[in-house]
N, C-alpha and C. Protein backbone atom coordinates (compact mmCIF):
# COMPACT_ATOMS: atom_id res chain seq x y z
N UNK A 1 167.46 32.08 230.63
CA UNK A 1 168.61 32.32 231.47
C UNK A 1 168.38 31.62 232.79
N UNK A 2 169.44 30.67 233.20
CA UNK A 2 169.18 30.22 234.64
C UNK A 2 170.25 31.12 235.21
N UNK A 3 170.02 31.17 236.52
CA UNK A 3 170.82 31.85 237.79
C UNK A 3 170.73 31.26 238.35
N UNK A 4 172.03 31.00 239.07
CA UNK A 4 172.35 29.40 239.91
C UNK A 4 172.33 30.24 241.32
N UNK A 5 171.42 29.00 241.85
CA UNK A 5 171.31 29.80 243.51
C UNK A 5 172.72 30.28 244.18
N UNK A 6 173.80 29.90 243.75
CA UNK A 6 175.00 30.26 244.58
C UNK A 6 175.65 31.80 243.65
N UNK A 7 174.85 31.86 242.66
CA UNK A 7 175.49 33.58 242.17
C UNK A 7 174.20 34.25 242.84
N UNK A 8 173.26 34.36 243.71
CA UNK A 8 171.99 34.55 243.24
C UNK A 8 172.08 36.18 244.15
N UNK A 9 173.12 36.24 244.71
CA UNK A 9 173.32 37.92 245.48
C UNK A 9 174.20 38.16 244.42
N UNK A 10 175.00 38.10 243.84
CA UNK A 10 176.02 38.74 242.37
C UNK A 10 174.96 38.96 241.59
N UNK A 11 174.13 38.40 241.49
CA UNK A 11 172.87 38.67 240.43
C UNK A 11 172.32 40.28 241.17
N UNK A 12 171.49 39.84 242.36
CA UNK A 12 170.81 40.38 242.64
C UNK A 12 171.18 41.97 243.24
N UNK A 13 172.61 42.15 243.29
CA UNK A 13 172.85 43.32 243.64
C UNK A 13 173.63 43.99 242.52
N UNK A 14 174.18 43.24 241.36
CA UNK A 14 174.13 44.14 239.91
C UNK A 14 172.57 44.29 239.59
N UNK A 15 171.70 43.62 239.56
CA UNK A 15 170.79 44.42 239.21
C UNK A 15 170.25 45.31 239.73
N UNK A 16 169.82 45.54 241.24
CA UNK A 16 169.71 46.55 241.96
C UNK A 16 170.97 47.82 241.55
N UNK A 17 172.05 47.79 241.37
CA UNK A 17 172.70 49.08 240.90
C UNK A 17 172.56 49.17 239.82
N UNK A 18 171.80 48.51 238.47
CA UNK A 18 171.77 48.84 237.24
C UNK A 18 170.42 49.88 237.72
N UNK A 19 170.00 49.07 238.70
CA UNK A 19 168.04 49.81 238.73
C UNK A 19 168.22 51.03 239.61
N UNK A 20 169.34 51.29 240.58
CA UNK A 20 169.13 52.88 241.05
C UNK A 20 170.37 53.57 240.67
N UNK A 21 170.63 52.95 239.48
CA UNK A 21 171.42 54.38 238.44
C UNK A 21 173.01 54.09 239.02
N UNK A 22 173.36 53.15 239.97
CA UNK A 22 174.80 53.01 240.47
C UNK A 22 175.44 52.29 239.39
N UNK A 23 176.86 52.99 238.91
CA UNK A 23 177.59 52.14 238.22
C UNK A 23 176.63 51.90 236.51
N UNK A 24 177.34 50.93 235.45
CA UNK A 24 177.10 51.80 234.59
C UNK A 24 176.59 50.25 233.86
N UNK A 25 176.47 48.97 234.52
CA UNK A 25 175.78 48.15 234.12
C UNK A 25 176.85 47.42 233.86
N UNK A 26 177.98 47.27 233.90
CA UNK A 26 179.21 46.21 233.89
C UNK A 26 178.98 45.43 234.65
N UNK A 27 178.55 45.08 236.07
CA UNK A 27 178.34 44.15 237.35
C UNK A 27 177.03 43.35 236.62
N UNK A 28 176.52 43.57 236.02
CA UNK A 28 175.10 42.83 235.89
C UNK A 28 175.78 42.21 234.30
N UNK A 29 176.45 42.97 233.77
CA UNK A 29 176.65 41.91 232.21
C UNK A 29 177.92 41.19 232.14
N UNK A 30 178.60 41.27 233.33
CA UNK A 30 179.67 40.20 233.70
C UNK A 30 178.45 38.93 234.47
N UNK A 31 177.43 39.27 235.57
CA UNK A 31 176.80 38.11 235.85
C UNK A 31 176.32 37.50 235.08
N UNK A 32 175.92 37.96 234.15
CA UNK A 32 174.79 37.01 233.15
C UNK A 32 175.98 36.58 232.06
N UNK A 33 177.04 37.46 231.97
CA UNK A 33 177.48 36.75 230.65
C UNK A 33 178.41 35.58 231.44
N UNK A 34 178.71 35.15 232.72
CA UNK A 34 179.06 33.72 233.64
C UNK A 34 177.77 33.32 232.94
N UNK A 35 176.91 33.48 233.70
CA UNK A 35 175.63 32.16 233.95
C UNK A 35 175.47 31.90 232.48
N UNK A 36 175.56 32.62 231.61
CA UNK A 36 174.95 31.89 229.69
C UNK A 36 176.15 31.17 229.80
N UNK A 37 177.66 32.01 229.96
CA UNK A 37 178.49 31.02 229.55
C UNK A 37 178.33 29.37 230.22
N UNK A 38 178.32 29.60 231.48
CA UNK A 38 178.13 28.40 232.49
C UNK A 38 176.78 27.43 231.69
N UNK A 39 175.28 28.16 231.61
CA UNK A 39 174.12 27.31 231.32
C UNK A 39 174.48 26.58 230.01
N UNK A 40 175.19 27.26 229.14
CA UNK A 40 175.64 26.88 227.97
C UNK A 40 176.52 25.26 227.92
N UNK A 41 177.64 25.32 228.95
CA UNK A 41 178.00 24.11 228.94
C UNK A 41 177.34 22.98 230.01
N UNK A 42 176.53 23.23 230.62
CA UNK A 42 176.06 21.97 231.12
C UNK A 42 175.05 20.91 230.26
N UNK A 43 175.08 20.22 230.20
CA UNK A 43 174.31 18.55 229.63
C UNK A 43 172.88 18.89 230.15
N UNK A 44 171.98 18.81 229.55
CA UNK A 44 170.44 19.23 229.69
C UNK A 44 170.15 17.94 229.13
N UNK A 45 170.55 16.81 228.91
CA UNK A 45 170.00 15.98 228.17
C UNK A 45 169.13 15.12 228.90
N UNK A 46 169.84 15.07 230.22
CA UNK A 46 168.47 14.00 231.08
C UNK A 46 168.69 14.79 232.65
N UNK A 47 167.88 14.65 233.54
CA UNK A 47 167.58 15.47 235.02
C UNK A 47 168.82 14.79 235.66
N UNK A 48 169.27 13.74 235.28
CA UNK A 48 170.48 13.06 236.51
C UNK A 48 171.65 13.44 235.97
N UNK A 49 171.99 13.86 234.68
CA UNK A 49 173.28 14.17 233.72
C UNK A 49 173.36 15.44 234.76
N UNK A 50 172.26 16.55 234.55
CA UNK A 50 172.14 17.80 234.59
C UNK A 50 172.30 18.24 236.29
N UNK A 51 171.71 17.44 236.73
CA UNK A 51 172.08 17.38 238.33
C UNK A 51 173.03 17.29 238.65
N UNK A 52 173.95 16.56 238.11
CA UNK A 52 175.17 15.98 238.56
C UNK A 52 176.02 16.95 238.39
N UNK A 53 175.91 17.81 237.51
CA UNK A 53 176.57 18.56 236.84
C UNK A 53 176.55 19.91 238.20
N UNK A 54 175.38 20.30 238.35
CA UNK A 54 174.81 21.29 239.08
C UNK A 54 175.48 20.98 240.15
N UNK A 55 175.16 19.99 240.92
CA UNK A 55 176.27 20.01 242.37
C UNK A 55 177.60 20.20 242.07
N UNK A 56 178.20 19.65 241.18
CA UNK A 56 179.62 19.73 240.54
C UNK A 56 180.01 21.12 240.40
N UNK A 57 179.35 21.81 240.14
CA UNK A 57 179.62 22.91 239.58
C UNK A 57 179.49 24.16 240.83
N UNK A 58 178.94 23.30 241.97
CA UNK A 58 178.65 24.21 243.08
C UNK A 58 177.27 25.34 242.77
N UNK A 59 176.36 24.71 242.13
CA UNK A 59 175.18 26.10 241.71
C UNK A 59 174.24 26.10 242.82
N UNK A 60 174.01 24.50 243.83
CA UNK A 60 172.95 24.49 244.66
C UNK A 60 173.33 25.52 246.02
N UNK A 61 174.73 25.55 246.03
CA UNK A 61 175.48 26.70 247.30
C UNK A 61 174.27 27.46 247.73
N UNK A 62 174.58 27.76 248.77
CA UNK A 62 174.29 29.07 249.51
C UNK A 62 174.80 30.15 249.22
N UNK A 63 174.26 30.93 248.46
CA UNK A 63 175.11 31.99 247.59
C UNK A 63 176.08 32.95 249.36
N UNK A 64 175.59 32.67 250.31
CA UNK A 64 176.84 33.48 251.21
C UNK A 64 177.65 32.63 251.95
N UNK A 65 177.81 31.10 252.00
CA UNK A 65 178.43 30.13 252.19
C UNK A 65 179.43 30.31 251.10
N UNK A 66 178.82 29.99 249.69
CA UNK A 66 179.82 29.65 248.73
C UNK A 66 180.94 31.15 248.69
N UNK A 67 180.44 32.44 249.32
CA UNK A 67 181.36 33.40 248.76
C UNK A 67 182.40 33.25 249.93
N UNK A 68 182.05 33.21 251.17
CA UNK A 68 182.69 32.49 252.09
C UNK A 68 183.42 31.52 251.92
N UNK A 69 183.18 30.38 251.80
CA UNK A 69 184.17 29.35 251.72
C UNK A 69 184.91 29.14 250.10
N UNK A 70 184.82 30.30 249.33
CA UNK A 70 185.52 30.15 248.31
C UNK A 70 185.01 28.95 247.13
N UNK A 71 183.68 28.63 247.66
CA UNK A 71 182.73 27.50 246.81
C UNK A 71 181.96 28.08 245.81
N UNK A 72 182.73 28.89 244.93
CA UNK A 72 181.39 29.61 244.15
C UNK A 72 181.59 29.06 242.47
N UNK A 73 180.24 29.55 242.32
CA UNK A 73 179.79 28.94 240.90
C UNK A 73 181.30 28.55 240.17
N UNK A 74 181.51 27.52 239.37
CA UNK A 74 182.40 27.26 238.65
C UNK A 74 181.86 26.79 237.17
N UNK A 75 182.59 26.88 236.35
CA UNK A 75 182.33 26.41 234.83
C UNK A 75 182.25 24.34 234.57
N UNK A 76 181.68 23.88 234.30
CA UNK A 76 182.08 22.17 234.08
C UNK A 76 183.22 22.07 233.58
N UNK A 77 183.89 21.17 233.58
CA UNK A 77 184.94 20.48 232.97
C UNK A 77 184.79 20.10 231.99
């Protein structure tokens, strides 16, 4: 499983409420089921395909920039 630095507080605070009993684990299996769907379509075939992809896709964000400026993780084309 990758987690793209720009979900990386959506990650990190469904899992913190899966881990002190808040909420019922929906926030954490909507994050991961983005990021498989997302890791799933990017090109792994060579580091410059896959890069390219990654900025494209907005994953290098600042996960509180991107929620801010409305730059957050997106799916490839």
């Amino acid at each position: 499983m990758v987690i793209p630095t720009s979900s990386g507080n959506n990650y990190l605070d469904a899992l913190s409420a899966v881990s002190t009993g808040n909420g019922d684990g929906q926030s954490l299996h909507a994050v991961l089921d983005f990021a498989q769907n997302w890791v799933s379509r990017i090109d792994w075939s060579s580091f410059e395909t896959a890069n390219l992809q990654l900025e494209q896709t907005n994953a290098y964000r600042d996960p509180g920039e991107a929620e801010l400026s409305g730059n957050r993780l997106r799916l490839p084309g």
